[in-house]
C-alpha atoms as a PDB file:
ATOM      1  CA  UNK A   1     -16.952 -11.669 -17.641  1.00  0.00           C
ATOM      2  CA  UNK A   2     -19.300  -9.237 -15.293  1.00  0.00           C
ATOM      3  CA  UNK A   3     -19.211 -12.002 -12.784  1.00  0.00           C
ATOM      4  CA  UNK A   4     -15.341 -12.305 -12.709  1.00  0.00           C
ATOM      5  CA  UNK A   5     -15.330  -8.082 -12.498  1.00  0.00           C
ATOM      6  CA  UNK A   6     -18.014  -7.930  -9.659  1.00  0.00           C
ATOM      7  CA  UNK A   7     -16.951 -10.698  -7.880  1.00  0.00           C
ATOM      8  CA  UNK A   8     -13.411  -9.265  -7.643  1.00  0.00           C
ATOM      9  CA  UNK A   9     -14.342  -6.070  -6.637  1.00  0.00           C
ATOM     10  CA  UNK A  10     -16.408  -6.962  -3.684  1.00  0.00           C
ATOM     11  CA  UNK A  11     -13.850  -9.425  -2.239  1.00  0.00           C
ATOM     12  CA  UNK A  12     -10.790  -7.246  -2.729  1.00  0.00           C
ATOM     13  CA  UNK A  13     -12.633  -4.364  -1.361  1.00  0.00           C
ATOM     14  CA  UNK A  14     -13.865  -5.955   1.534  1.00  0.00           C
ATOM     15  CA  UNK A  15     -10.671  -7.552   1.990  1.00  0.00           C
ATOM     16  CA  UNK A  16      -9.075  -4.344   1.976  1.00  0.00           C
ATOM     17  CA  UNK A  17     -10.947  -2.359   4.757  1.00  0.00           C
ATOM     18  CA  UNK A  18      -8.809  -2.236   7.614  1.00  0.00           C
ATOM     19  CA  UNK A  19      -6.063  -3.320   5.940  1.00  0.00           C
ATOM     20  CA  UNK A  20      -2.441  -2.605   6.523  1.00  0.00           C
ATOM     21  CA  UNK A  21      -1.996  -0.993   3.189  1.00  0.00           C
ATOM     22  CA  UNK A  22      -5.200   1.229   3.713  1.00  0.00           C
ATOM     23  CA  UNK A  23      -3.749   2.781   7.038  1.00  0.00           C
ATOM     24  CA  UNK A  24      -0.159   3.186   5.123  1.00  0.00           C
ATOM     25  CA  UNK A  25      -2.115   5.417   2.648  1.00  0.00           C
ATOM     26  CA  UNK A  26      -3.757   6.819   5.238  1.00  0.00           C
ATOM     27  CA  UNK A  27      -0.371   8.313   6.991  1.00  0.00           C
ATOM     28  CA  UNK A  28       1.167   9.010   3.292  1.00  0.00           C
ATOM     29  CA  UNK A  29      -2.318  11.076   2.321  1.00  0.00           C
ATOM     30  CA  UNK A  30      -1.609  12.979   5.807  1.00  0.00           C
ATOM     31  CA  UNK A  31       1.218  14.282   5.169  1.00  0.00           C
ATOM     32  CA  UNK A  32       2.079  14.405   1.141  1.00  0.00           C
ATOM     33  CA  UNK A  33       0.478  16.166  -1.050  1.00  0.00           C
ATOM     34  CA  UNK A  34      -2.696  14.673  -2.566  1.00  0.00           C
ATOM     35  CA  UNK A  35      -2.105  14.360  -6.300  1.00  0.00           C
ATOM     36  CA  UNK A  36       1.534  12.529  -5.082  1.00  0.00           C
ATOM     37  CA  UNK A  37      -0.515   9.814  -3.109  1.00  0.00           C
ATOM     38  CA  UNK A  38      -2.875   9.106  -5.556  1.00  0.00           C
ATOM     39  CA  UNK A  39      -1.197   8.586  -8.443  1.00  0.00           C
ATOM     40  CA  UNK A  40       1.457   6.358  -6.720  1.00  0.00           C
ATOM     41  CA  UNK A  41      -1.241   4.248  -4.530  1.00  0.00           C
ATOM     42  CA  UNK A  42      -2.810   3.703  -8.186  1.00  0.00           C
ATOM     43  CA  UNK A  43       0.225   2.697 -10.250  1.00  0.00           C
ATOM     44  CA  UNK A  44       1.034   0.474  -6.858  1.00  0.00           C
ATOM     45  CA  UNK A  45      -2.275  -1.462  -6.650  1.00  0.00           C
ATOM     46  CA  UNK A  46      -2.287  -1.881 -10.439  1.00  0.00           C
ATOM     47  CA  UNK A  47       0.565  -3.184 -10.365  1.00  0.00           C
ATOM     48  CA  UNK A  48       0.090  -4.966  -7.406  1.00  0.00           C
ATOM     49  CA  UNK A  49      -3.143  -6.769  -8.581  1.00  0.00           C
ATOM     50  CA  UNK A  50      -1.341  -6.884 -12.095  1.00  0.00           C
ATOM     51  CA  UNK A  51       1.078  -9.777 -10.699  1.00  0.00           C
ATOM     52  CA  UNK A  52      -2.048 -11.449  -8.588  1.00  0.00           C
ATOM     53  CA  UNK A  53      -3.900 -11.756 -11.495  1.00  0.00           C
ATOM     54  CA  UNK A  54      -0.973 -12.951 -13.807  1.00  0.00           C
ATOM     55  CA  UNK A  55       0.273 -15.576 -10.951  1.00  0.00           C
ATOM     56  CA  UNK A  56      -3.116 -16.239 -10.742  1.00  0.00           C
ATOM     57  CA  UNK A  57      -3.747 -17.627 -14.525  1.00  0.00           C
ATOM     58  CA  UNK A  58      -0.746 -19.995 -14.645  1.00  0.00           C
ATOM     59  CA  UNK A  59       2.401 -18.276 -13.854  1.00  0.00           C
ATOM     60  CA  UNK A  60       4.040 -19.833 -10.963  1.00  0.00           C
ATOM     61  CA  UNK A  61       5.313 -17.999  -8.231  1.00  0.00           C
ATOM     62  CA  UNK A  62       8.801 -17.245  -8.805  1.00  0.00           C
ATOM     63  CA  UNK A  63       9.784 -14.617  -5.858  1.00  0.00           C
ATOM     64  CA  UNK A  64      11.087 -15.803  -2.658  1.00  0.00           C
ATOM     65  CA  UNK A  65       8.125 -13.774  -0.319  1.00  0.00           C
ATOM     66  CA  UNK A  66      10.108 -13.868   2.739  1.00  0.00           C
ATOM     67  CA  UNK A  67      12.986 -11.871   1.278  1.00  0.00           C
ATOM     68  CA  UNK A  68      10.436  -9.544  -0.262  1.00  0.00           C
ATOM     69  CA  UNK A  69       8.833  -8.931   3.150  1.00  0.00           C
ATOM     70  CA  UNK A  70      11.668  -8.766   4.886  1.00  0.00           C
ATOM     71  CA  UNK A  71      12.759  -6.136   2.808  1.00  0.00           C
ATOM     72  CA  UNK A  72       9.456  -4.181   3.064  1.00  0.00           C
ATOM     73  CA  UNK A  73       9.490  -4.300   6.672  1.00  0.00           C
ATOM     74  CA  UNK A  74      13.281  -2.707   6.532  1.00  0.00           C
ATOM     75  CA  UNK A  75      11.384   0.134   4.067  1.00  0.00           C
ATOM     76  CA  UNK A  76       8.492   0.717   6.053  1.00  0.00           C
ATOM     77  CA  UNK A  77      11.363   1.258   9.379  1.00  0.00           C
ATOM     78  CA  UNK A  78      13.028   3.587   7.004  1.00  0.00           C
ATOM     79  CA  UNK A  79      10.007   5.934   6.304  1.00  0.00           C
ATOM     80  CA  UNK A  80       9.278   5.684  10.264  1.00  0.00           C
ATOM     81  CA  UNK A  81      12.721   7.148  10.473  1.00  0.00           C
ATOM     82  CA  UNK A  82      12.172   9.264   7.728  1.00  0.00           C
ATOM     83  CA  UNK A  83       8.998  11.050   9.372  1.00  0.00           C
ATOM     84  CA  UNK A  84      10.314  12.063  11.808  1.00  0.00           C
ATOM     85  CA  UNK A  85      14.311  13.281  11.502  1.00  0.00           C
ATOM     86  CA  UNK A  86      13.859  13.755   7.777  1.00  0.00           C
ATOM     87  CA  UNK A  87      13.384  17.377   8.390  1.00  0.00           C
ATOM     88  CA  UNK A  88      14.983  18.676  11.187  1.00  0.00           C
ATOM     89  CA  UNK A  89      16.585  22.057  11.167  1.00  0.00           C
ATOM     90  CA  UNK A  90      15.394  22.902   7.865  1.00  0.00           C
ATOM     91  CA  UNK A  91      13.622  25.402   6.774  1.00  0.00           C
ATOM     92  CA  UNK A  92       9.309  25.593   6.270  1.00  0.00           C
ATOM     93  CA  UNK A  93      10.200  26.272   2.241  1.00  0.00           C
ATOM     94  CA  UNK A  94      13.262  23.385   2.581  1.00  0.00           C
ATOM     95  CA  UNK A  95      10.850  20.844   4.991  1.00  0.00           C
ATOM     96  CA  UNK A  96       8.222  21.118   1.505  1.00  0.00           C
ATOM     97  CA  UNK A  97      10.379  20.283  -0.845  1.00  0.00           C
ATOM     98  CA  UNK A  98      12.374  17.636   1.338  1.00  0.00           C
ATOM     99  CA  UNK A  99       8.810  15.817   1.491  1.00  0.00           C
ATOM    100  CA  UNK A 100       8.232  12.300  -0.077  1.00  0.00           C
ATOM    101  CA  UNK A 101       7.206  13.916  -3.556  1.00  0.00           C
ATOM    102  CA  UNK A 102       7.641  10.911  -5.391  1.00  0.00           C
ATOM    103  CA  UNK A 103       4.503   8.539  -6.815  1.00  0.00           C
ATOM    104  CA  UNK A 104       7.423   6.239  -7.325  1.00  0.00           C
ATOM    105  CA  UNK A 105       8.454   5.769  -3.722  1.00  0.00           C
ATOM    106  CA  UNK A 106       4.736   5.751  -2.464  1.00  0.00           C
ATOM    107  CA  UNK A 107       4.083   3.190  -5.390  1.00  0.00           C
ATOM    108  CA  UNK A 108       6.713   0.870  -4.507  1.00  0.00           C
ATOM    109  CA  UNK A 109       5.779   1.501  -0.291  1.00  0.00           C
ATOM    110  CA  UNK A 110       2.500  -0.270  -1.328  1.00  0.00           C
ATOM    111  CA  UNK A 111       3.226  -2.855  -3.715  1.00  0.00           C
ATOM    112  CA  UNK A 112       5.628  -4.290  -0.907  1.00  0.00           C
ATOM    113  CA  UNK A 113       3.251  -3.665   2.041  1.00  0.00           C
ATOM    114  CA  UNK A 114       0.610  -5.515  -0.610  1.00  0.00           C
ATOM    115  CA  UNK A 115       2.932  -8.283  -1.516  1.00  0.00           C
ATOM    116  CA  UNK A 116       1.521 -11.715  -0.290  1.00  0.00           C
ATOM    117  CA  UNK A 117      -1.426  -9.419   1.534  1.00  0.00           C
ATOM    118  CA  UNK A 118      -4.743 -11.378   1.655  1.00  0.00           C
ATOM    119  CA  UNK A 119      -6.236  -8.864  -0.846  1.00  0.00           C
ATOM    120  CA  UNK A 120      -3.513  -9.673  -3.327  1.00  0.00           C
ATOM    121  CA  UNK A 121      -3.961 -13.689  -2.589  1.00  0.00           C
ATOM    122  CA  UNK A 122      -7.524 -13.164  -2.778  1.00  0.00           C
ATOM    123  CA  UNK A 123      -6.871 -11.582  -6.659  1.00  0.00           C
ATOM    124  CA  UNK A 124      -4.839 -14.467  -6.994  1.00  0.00           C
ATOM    125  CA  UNK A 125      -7.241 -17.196  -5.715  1.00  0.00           C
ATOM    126  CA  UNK A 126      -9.775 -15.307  -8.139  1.00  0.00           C
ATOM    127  CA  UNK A 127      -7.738 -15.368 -10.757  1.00  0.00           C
ATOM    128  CA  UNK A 128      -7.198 -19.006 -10.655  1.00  0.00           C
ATOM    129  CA  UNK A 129     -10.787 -20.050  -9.636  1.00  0.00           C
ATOM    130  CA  UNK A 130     -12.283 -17.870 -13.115  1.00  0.00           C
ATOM    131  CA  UNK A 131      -8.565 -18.366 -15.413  1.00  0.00           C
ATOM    132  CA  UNK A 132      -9.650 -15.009 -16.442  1.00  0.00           C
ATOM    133  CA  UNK A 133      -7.106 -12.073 -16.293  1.00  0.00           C
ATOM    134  CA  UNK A 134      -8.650  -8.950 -17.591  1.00  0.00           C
ATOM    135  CA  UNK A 135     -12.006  -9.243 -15.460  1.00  0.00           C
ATOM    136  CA  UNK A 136     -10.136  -9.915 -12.009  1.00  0.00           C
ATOM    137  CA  UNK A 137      -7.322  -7.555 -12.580  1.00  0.00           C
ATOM    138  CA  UNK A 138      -9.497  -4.673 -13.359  1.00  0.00           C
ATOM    139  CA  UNK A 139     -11.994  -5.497 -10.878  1.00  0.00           C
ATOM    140  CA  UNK A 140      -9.639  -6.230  -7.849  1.00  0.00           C
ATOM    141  CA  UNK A 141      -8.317  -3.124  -8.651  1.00  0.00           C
ATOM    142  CA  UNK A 142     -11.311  -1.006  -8.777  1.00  0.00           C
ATOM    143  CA  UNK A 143     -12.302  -2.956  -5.279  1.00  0.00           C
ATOM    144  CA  UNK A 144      -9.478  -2.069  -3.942  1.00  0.00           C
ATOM    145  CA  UNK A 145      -9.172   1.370  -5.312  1.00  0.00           C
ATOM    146  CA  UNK A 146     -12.587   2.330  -3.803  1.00  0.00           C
ATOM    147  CA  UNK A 147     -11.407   0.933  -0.239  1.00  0.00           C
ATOM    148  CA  UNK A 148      -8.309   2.773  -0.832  1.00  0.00           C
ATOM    149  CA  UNK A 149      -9.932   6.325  -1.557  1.00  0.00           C
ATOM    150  CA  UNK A 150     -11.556   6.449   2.010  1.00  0.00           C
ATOM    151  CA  UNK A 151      -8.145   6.017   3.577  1.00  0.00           C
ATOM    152  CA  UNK A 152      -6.411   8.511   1.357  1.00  0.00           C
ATOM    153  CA  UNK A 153      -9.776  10.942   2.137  1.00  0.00           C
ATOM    154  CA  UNK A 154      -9.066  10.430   5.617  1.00  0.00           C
ATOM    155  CA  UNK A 155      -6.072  11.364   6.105  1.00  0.00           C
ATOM    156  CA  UNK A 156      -6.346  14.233   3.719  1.00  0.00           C
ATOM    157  CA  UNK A 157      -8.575  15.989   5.886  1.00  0.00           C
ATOM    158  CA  UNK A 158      -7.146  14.387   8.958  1.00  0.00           C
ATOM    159  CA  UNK A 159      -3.686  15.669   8.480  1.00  0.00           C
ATOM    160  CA  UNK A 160      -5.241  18.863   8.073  1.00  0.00           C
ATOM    161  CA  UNK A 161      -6.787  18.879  11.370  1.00  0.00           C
ATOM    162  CA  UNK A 162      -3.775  17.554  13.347  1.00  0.00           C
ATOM    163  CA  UNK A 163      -1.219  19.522  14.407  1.00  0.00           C
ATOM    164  CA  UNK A 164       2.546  18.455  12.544  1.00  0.00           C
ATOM    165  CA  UNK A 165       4.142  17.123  15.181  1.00  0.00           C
ATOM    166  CA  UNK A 166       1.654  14.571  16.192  1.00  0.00           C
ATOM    167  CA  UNK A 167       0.751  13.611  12.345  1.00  0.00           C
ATOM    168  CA  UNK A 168       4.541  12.942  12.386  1.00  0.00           C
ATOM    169  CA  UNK A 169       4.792  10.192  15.367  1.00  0.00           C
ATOM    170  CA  UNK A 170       1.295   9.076  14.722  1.00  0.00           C
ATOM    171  CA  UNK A 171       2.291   8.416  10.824  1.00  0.00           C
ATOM    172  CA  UNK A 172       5.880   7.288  12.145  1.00  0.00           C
ATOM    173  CA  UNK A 173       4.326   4.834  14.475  1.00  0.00           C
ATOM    174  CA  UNK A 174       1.912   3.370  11.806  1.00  0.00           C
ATOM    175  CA  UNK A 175       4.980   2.410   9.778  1.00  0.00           C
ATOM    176  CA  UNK A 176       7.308   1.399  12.561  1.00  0.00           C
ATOM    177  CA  UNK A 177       4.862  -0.916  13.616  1.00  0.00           C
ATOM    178  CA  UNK A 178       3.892  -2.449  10.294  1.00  0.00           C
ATOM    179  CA  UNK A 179       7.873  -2.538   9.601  1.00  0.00           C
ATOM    180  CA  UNK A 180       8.475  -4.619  12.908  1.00  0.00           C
ATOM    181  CA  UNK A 181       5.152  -7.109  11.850  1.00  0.00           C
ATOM    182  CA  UNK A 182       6.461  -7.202   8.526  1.00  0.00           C
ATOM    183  CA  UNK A 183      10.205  -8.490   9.303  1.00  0.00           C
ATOM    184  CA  UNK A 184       8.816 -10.683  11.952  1.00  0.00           C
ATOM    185  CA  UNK A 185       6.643 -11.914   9.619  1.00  0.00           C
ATOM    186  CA  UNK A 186       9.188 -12.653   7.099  1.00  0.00           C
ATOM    187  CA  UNK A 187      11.713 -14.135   9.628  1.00  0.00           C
ATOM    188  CA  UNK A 188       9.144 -17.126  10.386  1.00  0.00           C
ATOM    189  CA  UNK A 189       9.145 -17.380   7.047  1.00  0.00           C
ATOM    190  CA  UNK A 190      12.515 -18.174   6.483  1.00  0.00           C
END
């Protein structure tokens, strides 16, 4: 069982260092407020690595990935757009409270960037390799956690450091980007 834990948590952590999903918390722990980010990036990589590690044990995969990407890649365009109209002409007080504020939205903005990621097919191939779910769920999502917290600690102190207007187009551009990869992606998948 220790094996299964450990070696889950070094390959999804390694797997997740420079990963898309670690700069996407990186731009969400810029600009929302901390306790926001991390309890949505947790309940989105456990659930994230919850699926992995059930698919993994004998579940067969059921979702069509290319319509899930695709429809990531349309979300992550949409918090691009978000960034950076969002708040215009509002007030400091209204531009707060008009913030994503929502674990639920930043939860969901990962499990879909994570979908089909190579640190969720690595849980999976894990999963399948030991037919153990408890010891490669938790431990791919401990890895993945502790990859995770250096992005959100980043941009915490990061996004206090940069004036708002960049943080907006650099955080804008991060998902913009990864929203174009991701329905490009999913389009050759089709």
């Amino acid at each position: 069982m220790w094996e299964q834990f450990l070696a889950s948590l070094l390959v999804v952590a390694a797997s997740e260092m420079g990963d898309k999903t670690q700069l996407l918390v990186l731009a969400f722990a810029a600009q929302c407020p901390l306790p926001v980010v991390i309890s949505g990036v947790a309940l989105g990589l456990l659930t994230t690595n919850l699926m992995a590690a059930l698919l993994g044990t004998g579940i067969g995969m059921a979702l069509p990935l290319a319509h899930i990407k695709l429809a990531a890649g349309v979300l992550f365009l949409a918090f691009a757009a978000w960034t950076l109209w969002g708040n215009s002409g509002e007030s400091e007080e209204e531009k707060i409270s008009g913030r994503l504020q929502s674990p639920l939205a930043i939860a969901g903005a990962f499990f879909m960037a994570e979908l089909g990621d190579k640190t969720q097919l690595a849980a999976l191939t894990l999963a399948a390799r030991y037919q153990s779910f408890w010891p490669v769920w938790l431990g791919a999502s401990a890895g993945m956690m502790l990859a995770i917290a250096l992005a959100i600690g980043l941009g915490y102190f990061v996004g206090r450091k940069i004036p708002e207007s960049a943080l907006k187009w650099v955080s804008a551009s991060i998902f913009g980007i990864f929203g174009v990869i991701t329905i490009l992606t999913a389009l050759g998948g089709l």
